[in-house]
Protein backbone atom coordinates (compact mmCIF):
# COMPACT_ATOMS: atom_id res chain seq x y z
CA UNK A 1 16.69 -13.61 -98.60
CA UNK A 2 17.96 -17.23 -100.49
CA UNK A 3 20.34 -17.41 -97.06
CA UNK A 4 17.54 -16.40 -94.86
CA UNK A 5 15.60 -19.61 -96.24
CA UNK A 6 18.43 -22.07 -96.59
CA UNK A 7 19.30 -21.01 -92.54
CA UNK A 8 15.61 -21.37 -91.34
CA UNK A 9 15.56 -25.42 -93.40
CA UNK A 10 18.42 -26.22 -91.81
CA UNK A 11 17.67 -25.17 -88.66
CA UNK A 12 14.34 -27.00 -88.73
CA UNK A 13 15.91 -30.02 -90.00
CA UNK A 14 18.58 -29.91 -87.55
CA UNK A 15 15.62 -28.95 -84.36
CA UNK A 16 13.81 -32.29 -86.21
CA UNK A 17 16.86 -34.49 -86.24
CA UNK A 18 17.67 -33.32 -82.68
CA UNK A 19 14.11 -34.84 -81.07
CA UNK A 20 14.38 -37.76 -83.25
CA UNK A 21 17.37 -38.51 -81.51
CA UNK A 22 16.15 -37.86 -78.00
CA UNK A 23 12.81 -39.55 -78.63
CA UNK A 24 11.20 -41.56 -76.03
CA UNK A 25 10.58 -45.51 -77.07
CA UNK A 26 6.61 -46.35 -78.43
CA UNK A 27 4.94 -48.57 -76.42
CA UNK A 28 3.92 -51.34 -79.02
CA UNK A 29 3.68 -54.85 -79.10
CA UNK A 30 5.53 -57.48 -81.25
CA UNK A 31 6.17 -61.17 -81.00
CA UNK A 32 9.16 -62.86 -80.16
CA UNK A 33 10.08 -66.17 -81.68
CA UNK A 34 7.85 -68.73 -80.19
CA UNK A 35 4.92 -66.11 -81.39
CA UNK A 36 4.31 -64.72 -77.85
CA UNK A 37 3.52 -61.30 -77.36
CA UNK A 38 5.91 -58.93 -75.99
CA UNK A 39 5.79 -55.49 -74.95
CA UNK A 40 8.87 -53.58 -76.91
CA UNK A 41 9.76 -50.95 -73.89
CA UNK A 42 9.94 -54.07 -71.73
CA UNK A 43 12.73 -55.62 -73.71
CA UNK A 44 15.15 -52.82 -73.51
CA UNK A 45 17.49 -53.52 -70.01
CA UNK A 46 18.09 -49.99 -68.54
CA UNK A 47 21.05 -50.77 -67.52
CA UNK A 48 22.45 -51.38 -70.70
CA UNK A 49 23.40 -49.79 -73.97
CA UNK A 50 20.72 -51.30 -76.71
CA UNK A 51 21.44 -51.33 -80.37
CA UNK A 52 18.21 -51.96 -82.26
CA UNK A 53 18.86 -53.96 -85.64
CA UNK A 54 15.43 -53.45 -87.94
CA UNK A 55 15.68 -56.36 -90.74
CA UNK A 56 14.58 -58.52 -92.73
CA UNK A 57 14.83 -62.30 -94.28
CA UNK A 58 14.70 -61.05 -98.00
CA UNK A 59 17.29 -57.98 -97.55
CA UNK A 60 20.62 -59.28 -98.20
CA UNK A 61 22.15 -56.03 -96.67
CA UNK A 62 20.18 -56.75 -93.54
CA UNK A 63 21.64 -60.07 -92.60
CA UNK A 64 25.10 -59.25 -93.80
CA UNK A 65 25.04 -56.75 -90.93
CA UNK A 66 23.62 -58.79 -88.21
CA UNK A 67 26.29 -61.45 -89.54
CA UNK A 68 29.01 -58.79 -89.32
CA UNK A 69 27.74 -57.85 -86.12
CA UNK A 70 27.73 -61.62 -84.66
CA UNK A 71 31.67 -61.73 -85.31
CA UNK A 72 32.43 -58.68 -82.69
CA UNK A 73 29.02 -59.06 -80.69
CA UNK A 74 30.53 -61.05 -77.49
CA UNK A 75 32.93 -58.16 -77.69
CA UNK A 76 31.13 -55.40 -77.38
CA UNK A 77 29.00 -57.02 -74.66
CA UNK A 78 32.21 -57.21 -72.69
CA UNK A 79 33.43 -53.79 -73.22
CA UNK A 80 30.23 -51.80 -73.81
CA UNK A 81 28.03 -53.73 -71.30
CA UNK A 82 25.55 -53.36 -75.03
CA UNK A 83 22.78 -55.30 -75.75
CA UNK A 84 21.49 -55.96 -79.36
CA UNK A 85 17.92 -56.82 -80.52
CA UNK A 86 16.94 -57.50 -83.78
CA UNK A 87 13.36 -56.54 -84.78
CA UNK A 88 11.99 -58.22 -87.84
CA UNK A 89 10.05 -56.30 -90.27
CA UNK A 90 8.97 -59.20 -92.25
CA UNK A 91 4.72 -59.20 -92.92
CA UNK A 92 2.54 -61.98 -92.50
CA UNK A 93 3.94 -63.95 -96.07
CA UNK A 94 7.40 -64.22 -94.60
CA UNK A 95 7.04 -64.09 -91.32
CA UNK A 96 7.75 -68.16 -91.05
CA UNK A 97 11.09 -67.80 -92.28
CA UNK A 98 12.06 -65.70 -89.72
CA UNK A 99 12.62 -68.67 -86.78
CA UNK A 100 14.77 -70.74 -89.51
CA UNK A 101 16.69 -67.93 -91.00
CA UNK A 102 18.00 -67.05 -87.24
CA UNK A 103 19.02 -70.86 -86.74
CA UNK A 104 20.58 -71.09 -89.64
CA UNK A 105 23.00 -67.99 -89.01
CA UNK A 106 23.07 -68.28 -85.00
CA UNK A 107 22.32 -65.44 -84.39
CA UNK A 108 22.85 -65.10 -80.28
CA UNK A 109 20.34 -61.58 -80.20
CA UNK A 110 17.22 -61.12 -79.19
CA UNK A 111 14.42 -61.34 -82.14
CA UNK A 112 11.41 -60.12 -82.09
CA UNK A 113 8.80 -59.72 -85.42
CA UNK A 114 7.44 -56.45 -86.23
CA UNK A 115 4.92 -57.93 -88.97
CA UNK A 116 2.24 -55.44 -88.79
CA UNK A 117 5.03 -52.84 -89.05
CA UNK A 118 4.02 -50.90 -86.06
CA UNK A 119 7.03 -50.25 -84.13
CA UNK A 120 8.42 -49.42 -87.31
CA UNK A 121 6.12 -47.03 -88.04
CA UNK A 122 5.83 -45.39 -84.61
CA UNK A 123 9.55 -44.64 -85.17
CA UNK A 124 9.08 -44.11 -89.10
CA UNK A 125 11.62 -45.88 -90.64
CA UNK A 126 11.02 -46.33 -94.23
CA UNK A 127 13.66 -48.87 -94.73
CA UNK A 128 15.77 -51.84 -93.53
CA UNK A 129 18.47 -52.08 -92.66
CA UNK A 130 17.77 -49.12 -90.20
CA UNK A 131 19.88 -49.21 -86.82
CA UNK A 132 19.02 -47.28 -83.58
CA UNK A 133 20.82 -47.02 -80.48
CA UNK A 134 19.13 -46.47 -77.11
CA UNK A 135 20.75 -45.21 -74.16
CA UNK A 136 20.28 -46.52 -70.36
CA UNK A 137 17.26 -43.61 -69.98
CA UNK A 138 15.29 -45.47 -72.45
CA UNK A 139 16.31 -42.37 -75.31
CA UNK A 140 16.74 -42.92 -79.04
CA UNK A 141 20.52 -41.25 -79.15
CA UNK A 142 21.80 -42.83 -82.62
CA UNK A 143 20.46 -43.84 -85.79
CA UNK A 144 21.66 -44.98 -89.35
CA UNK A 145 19.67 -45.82 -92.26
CA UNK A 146 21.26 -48.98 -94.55
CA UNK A 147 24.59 -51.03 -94.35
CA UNK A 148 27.57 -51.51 -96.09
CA UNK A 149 30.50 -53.08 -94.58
CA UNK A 150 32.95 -51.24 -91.89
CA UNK A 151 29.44 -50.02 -90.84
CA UNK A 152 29.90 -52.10 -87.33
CA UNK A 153 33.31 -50.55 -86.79
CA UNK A 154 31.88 -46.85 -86.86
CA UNK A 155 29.40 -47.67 -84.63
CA UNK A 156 32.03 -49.99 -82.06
CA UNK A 157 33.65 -46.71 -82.32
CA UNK A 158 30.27 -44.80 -80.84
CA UNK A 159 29.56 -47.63 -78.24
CA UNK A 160 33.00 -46.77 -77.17
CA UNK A 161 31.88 -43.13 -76.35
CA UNK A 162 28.95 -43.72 -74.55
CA UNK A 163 30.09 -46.80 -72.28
CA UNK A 164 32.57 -44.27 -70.87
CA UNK A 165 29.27 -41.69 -70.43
């Protein structure tokens, strides 16, 4: 009977993960740096692979990624035609820091500011760093909760796979 239960949870949780993956994008609106609105579905190019970067400007882990990611970014435009855009989840309090932190670290991504957290809750993170990837059908086909380093190189290694799809 213990097997019976342990099969059925992981068969939900796999059935869960498995439309997670394949969800379609929320149609919310954010802001993009010069505080004008911008519809989120709108901002992802079907034509190219989108990697989704939720952060913000107090999570060290967060902006070591996006640096780490700024290193190989021209890169993987070139060889996985990918586009990256990174969504601030930074609320009202520390929203201004937002504009200067991205100058500072030249940062060549889209940004756009989630501060009302509704994109991230339509897609319930809980967390930053959280990464998506979204495919040229406008599906969620990757995500990854958190960041250490060597993260970028697993995904590279993902991009790799689905540029050749």
């Amino acid at each position: 009977m213990k097997k019976i239960v342990l099969f059925f949870a992981a068969f939900l949780l796999f059935l869960a993960n498995s439309q997670a993956q394949n969800a379609k994008l929320p149609d919310v609106q954010l802001k993009d740096l010069q505080g004008k609105t911008v519809a989120f579905k709108e901002q992802i190019n079907p034509e190219k692979i989108t990697v989704i970067s939720f952060w913000a400007t107090w999570c060290a882990p967060c902006k070591k990624e996006l640096d780490n990611i700024a290193e190989v970014y021209p890169e993987w435009q070139e060889k996985f035609n990918v586009e990256l855009i990174a969504i601030s989840t930074d609320d009202a309090r520390t929203t201004p820091k937002v504009k200067s932190t991205v100058a500072a670290k030249g940062w060549d991504y889209t940004v756009l500011i989630d501060s009302n957290q509704d994109l991230q809750r339509a897609l319930n993170i809980n967390s930053v760093p959280f990464t998506i990837v979204i495919d040229q059908k406008g599906e969620i086909i990757y995500q990854h909760s958190g960041y250490k380093d060597g993260d970028e190189e697993e995904l590279a290694e993902k991009l790799a796979e689905w540029a050749k799809k």
